[in-house]
PDB file of N, CA and C in Angstrom:
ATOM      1  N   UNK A   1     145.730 139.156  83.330  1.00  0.00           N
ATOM      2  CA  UNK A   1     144.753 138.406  82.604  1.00  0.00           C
ATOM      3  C   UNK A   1     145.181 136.943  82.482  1.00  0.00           C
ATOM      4  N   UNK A   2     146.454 137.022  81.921  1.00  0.00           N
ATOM      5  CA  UNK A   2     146.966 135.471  82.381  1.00  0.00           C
ATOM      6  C   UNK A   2     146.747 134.765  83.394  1.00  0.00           C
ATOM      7  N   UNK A   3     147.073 135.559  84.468  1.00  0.00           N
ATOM      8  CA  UNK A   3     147.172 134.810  85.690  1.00  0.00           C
ATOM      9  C   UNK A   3     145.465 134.374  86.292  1.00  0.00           C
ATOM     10  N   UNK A   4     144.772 135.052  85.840  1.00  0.00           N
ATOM     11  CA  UNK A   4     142.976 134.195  85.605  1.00  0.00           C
ATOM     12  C   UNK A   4     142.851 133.229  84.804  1.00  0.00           C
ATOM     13  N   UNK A   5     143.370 133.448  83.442  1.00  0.00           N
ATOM     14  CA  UNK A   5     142.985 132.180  82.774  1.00  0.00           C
ATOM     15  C   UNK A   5     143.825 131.113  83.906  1.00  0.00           C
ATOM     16  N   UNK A   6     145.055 131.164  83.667  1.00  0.00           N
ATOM     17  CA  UNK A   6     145.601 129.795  84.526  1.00  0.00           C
ATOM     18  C   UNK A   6     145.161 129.267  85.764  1.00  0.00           C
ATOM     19  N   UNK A   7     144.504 130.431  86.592  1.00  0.00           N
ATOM     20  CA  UNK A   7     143.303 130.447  87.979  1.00  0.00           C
ATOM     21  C   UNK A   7     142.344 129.378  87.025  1.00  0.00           C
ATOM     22  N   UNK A   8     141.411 130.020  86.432  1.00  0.00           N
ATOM     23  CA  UNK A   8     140.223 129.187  85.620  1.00  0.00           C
ATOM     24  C   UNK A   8     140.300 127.982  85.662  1.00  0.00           C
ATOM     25  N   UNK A   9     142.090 127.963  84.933  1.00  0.00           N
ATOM     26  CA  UNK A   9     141.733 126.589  84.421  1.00  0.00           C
ATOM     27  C   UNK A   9     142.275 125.287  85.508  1.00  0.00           C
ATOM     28  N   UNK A  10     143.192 125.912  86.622  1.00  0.00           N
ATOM     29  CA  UNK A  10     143.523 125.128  87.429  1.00  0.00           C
ATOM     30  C   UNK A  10     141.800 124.972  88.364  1.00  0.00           C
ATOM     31  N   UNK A  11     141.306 126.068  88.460  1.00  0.00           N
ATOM     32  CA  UNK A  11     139.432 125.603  89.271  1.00  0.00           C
ATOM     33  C   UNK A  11     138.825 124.425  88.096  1.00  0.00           C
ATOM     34  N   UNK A  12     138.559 124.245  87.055  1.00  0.00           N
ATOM     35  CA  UNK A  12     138.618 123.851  86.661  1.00  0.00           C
ATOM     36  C   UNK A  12     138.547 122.324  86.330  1.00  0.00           C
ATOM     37  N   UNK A  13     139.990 121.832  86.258  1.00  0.00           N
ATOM     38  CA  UNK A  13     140.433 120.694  86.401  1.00  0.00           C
ATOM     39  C   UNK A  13     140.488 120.230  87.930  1.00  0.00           C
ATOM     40  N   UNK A  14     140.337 121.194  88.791  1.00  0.00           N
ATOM     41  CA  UNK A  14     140.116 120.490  90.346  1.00  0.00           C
ATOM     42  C   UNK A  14     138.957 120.193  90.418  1.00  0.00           C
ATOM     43  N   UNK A  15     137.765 120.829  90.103  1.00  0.00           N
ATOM     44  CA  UNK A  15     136.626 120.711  89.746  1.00  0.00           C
ATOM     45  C   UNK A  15     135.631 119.178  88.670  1.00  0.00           C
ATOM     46  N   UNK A  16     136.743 119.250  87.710  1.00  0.00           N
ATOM     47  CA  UNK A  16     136.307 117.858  87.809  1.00  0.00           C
ATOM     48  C   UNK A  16     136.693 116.164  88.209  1.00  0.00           C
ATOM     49  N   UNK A  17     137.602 116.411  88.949  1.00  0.00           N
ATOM     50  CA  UNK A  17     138.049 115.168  89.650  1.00  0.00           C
ATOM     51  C   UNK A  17     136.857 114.712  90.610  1.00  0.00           C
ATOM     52  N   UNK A  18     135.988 115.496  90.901  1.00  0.00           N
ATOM     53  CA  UNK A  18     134.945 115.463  91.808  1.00  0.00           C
ATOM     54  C   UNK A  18     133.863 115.310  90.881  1.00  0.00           C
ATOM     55  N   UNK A  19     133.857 115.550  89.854  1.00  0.00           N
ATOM     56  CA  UNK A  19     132.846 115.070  88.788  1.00  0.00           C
ATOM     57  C   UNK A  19     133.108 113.923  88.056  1.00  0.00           C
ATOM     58  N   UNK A  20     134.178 113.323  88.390  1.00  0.00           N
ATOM     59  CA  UNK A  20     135.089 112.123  87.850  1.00  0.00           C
ATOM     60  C   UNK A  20     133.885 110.831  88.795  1.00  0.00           C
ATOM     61  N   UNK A  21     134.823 111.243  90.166  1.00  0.00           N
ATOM     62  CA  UNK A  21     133.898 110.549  91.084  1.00  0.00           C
ATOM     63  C   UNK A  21     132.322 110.277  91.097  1.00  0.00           C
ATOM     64  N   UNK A  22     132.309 111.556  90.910  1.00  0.00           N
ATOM     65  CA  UNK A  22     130.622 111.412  91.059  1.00  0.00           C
ATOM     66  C   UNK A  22     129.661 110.460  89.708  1.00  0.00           C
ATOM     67  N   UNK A  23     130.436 111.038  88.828  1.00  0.00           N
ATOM     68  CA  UNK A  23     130.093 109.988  87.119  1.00  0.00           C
ATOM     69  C   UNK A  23     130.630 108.299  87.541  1.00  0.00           C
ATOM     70  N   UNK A  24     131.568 107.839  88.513  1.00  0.00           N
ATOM     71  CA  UNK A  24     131.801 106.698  88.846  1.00  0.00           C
ATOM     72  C   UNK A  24     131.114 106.118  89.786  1.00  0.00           C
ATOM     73  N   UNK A  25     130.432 107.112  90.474  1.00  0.00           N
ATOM     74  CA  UNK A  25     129.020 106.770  91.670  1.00  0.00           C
ATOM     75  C   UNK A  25     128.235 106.113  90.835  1.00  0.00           C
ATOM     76  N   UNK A  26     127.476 106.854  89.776  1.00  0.00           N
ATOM     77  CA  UNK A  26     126.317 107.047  88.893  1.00  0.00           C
ATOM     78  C   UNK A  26     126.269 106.328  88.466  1.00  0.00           C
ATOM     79  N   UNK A  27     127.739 105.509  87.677  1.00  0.00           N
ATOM     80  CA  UNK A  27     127.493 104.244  87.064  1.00  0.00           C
ATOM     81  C   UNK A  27     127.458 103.079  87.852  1.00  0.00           C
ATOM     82  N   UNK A  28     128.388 102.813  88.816  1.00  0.00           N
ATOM     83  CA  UNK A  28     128.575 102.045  89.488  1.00  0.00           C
ATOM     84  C   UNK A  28     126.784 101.512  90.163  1.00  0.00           C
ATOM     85  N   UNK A  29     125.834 102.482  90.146  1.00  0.00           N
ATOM     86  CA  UNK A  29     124.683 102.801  91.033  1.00  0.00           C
ATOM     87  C   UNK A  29     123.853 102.428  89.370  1.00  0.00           C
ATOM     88  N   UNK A  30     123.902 102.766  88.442  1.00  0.00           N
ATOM     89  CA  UNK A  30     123.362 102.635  87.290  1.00  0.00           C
ATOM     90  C   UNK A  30     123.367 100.940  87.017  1.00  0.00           C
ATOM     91  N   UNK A  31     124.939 100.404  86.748  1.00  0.00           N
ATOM     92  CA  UNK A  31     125.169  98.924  86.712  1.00  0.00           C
ATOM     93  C   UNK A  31     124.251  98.170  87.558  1.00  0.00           C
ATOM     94  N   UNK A  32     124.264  98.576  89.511  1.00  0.00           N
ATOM     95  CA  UNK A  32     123.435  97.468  89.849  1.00  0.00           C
ATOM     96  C   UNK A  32     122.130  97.733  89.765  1.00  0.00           C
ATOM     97  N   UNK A  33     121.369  98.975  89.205  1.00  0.00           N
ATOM     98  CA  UNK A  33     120.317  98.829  89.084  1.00  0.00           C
ATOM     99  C   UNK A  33     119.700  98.235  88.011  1.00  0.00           C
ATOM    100  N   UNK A  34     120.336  98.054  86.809  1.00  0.00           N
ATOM    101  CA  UNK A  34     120.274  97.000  85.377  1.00  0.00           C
ATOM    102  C   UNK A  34     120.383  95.871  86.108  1.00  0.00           C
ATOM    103  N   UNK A  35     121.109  95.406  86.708  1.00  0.00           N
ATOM    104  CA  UNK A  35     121.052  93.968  87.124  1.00  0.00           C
ATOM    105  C   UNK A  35     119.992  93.351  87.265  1.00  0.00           C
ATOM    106  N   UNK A  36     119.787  94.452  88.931  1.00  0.00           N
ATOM    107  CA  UNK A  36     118.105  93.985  89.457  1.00  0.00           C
ATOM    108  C   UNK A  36     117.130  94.164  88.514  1.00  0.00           C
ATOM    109  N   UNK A  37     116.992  95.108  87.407  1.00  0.00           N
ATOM    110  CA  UNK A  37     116.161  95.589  86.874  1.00  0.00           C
ATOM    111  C   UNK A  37     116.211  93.756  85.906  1.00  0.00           C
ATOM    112  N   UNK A  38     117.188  93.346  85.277  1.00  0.00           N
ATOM    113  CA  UNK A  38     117.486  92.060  84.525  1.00  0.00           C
ATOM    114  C   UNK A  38     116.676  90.983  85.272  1.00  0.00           C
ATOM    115  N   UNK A  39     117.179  91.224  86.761  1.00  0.00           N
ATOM    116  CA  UNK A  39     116.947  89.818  87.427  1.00  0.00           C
ATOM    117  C   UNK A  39     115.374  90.071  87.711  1.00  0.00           C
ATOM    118  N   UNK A  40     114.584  91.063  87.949  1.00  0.00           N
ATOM    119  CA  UNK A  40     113.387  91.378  87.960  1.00  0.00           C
ATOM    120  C   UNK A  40     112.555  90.720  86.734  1.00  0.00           C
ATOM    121  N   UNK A  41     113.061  90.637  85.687  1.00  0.00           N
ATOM    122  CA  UNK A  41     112.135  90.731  84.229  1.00  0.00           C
ATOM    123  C   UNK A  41     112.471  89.010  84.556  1.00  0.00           C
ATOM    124  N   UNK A  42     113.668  88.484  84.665  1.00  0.00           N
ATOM    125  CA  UNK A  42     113.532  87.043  84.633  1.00  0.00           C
ATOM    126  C   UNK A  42     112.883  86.034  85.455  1.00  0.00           C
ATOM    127  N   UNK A  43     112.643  86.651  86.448  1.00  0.00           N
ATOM    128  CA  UNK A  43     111.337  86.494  87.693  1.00  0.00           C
ATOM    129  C   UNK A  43     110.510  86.361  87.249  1.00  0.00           C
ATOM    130  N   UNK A  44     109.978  87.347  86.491  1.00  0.00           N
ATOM    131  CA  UNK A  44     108.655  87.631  86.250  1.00  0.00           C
ATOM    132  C   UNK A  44     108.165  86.762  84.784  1.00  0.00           C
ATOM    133  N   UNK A  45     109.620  86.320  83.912  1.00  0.00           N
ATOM    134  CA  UNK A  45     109.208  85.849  83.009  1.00  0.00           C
ATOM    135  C   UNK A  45     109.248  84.551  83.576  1.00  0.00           C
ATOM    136  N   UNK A  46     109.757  83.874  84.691  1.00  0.00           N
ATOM    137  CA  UNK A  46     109.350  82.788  84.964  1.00  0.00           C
ATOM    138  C   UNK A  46     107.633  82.583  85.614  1.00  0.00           C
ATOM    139  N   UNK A  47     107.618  83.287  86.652  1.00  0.00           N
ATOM    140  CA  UNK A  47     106.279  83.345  87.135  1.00  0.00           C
ATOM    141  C   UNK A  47     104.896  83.173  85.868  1.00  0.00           C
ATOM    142  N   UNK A  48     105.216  84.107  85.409  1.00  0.00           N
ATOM    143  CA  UNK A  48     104.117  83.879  83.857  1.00  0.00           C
ATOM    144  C   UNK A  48     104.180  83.014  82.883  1.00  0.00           C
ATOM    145  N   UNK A  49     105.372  81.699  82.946  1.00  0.00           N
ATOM    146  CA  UNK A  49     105.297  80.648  82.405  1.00  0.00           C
ATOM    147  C   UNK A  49     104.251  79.640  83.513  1.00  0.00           C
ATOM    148  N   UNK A  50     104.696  80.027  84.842  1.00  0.00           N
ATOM    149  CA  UNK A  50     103.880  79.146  85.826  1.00  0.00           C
ATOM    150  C   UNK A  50     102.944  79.253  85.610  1.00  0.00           C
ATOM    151  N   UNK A  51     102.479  80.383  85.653  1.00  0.00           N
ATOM    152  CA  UNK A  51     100.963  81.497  85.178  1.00  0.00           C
ATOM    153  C   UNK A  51      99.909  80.626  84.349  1.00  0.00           C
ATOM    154  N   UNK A  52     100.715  80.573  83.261  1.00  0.00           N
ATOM    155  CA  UNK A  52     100.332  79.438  81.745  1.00  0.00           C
ATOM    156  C   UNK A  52     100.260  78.538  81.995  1.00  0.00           C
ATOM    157  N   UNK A  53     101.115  77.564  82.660  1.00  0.00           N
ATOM    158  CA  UNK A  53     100.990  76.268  82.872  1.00  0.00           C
ATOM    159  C   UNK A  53      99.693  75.973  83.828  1.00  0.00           C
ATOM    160  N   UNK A  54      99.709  76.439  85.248  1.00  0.00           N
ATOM    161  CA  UNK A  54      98.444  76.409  85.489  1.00  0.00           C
ATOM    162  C   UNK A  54      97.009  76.704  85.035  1.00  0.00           C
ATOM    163  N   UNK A  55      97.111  77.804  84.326  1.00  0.00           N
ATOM    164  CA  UNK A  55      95.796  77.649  83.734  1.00  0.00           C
ATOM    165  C   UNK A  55      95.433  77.131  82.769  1.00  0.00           C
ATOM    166  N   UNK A  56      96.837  76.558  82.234  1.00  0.00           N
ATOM    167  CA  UNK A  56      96.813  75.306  81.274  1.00  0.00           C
ATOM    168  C   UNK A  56      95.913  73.571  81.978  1.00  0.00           C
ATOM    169  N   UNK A  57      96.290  73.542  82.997  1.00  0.00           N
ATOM    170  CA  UNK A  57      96.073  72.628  83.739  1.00  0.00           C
ATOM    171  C   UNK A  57      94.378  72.599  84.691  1.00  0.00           C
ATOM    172  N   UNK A  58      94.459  73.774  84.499  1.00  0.00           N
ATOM    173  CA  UNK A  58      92.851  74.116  85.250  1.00  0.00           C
ATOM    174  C   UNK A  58      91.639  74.093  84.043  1.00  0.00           C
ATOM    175  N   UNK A  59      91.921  74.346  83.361  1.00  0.00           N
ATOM    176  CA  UNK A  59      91.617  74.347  81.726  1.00  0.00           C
ATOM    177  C   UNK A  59      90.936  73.165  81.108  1.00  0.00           C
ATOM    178  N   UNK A  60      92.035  72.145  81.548  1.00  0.00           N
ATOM    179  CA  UNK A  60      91.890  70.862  81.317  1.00  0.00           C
ATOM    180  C   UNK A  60      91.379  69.849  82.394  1.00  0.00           C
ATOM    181  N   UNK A  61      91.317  70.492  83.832  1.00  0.00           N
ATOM    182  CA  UNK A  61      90.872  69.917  84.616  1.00  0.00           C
ATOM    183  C   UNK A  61      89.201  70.403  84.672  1.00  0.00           C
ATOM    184  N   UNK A  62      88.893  71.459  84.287  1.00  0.00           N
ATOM    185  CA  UNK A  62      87.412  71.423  83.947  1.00  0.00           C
ATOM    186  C   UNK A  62      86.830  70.718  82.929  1.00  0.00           C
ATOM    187  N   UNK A  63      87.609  70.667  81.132  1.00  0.00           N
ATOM    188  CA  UNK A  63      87.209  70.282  80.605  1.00  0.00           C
ATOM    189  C   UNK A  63      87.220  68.711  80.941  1.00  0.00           C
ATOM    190  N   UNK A  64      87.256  67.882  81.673  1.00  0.00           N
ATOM    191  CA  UNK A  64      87.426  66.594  81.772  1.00  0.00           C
ATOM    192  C   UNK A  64      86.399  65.899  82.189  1.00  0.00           C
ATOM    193  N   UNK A  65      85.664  65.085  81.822  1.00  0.00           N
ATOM    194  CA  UNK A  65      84.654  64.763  82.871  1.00  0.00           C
ATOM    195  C   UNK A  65      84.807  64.116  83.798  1.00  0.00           C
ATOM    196  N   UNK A  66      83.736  64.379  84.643  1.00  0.00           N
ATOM    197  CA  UNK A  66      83.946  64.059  86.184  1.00  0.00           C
ATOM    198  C   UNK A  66      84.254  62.018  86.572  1.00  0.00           C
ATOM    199  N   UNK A  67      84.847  62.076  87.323  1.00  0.00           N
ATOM    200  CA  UNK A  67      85.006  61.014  87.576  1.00  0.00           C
ATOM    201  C   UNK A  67      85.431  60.977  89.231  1.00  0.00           C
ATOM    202  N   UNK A  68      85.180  59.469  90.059  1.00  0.00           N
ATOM    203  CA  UNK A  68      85.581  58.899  90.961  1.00  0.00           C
ATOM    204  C   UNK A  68      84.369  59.716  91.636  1.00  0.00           C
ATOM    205  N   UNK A  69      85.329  60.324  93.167  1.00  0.00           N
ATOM    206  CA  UNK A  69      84.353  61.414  94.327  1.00  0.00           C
ATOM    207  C   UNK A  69      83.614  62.452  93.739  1.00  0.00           C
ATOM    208  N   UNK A  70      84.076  62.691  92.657  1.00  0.00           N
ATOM    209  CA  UNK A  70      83.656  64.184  92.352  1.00  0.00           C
ATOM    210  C   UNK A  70      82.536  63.682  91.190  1.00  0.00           C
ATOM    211  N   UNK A  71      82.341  62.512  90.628  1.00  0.00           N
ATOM    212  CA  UNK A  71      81.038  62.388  89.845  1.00  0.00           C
ATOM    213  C   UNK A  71      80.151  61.429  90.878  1.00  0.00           C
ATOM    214  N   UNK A  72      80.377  60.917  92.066  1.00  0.00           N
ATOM    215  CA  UNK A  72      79.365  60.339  93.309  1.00  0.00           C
ATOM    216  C   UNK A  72      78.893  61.792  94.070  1.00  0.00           C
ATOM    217  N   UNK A  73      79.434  62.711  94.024  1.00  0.00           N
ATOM    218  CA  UNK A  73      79.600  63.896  95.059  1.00  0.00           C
ATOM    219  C   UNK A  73      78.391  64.558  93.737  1.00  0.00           C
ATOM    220  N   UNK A  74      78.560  64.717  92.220  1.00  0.00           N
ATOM    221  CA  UNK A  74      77.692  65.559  91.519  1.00  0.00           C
ATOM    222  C   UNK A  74      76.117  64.655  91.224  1.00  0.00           C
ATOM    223  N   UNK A  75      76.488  63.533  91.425  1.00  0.00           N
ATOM    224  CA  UNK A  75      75.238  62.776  90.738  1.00  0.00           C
ATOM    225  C   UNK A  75      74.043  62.708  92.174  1.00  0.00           C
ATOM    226  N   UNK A  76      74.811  62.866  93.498  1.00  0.00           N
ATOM    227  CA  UNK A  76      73.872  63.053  94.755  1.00  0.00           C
ATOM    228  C   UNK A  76      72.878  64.365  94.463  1.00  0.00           C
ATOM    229  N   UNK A  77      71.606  63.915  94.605  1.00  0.00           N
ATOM    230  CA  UNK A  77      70.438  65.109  94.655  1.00  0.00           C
ATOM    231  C   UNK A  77      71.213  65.922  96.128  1.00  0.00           C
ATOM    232  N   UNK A  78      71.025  67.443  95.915  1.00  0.00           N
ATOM    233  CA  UNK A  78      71.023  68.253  96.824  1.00  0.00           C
ATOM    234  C   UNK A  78      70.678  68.058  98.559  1.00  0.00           C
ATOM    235  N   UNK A  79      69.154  67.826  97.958  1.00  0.00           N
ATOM    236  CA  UNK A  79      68.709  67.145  99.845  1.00  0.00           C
ATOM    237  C   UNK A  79      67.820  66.128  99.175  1.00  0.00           C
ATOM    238  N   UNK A  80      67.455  65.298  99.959  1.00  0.00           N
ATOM    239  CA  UNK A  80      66.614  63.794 100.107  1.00  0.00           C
ATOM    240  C   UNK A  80      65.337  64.458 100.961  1.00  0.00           C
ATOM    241  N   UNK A  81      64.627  63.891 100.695  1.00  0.00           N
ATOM    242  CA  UNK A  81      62.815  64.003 101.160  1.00  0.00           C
ATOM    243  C   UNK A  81      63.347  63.160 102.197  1.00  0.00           C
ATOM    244  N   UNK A  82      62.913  63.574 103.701  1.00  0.00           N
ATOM    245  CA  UNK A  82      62.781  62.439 104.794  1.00  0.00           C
ATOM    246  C   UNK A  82      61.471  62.045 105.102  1.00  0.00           C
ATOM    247  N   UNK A  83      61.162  60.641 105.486  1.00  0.00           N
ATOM    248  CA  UNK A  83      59.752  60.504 105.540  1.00  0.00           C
ATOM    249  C   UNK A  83      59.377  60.943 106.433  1.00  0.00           C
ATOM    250  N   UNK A  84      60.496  61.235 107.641  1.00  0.00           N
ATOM    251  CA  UNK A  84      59.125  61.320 109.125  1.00  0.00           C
ATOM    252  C   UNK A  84      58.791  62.835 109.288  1.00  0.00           C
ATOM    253  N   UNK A  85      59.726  63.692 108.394  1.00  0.00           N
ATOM    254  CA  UNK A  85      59.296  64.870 108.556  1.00  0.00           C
ATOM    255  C   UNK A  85      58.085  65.307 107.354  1.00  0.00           C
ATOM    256  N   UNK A  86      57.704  64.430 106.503  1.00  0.00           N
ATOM    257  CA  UNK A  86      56.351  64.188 105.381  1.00  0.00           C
ATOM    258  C   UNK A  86      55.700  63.800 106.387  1.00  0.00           C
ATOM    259  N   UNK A  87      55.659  62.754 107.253  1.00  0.00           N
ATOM    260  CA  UNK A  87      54.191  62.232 107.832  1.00  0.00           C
ATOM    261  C   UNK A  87      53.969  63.493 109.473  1.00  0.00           C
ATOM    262  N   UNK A  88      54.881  64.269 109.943  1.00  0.00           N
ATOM    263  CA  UNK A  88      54.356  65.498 110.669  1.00  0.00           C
ATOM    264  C   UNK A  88      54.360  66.813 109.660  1.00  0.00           C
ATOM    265  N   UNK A  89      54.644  66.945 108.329  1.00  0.00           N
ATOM    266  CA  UNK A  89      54.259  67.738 107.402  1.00  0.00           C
ATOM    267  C   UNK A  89      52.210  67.599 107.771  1.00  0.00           C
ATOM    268  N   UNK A  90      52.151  66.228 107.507  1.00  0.00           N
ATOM    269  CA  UNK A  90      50.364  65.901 106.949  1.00  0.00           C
ATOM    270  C   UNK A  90      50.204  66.061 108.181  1.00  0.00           C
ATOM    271  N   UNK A  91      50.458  65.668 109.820  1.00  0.00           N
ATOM    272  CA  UNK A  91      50.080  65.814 110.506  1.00  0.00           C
ATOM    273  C   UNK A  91      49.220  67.296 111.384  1.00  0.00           C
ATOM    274  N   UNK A  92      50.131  68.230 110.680  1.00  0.00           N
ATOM    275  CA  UNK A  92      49.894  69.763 110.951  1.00  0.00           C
ATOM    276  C   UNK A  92      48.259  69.665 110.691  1.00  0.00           C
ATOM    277  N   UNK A  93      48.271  69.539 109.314  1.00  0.00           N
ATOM    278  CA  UNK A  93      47.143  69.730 108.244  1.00  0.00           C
ATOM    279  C   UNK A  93      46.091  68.817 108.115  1.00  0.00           C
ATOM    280  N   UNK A  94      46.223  67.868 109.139  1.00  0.00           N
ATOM    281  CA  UNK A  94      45.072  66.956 109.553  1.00  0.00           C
ATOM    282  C   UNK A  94      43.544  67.847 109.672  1.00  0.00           C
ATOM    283  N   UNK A  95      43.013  66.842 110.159  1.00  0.00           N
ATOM    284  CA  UNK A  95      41.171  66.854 110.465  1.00  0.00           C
ATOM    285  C   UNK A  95      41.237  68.671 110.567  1.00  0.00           C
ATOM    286  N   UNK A  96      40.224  69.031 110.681  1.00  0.00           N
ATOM    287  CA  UNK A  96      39.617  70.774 111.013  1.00  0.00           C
ATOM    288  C   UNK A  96      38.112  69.763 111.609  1.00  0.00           C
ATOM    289  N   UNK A  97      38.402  70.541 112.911  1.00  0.00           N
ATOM    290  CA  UNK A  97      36.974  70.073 113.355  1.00  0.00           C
ATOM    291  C   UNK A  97      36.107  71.868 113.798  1.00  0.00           C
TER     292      UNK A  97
END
């Protein structure tokens, strides 16, 4: 009976030197995934300051009124009446004989 327990316990302790390792995988694999997981969130908290700032800036670029190209470009009517296509407009619709 002795000679099992001391079996046991020598399986045992061989047994976890390999669970030693493997718990030093896990972390080692745990550590760099916090990293990236760190360097991920600080990415992202930069991007969404950009985020803000631009639509800070778009914000204010609508509310502004127009000026230079862009109030010559809004104050132009759509299309212009041409005359010569008014005087073969009336021409169609001339005399009925």
């Amino acid at each position: 009976m002795r000679a099992m327990m001391c079996l046991g316990a020598v399986l045992f302790l061989a047994s976890c030197d390999g669970s030693k390792q493997e718990l030093a995988n896990t972390q080692s694999t745990l550590n760099s995934v916090t990293k990236e997981r760190d360097d991920l969130k600080a990415k992202v908290l930069t991007l969404q300051e950009q985020l803000n700032t631009t639509k800070t800036q778009l914000a204010a670029a609508k509310s502004a009124p127009a000026t230079g190209a862009l109030a010559a470009k809004t104050a132009e009517p759509k299309s212009t009446p041409n005359p010569a296509n008014a005087k073969s407009a009336k021409s169609k619709h001339a005399h009925k004989s």
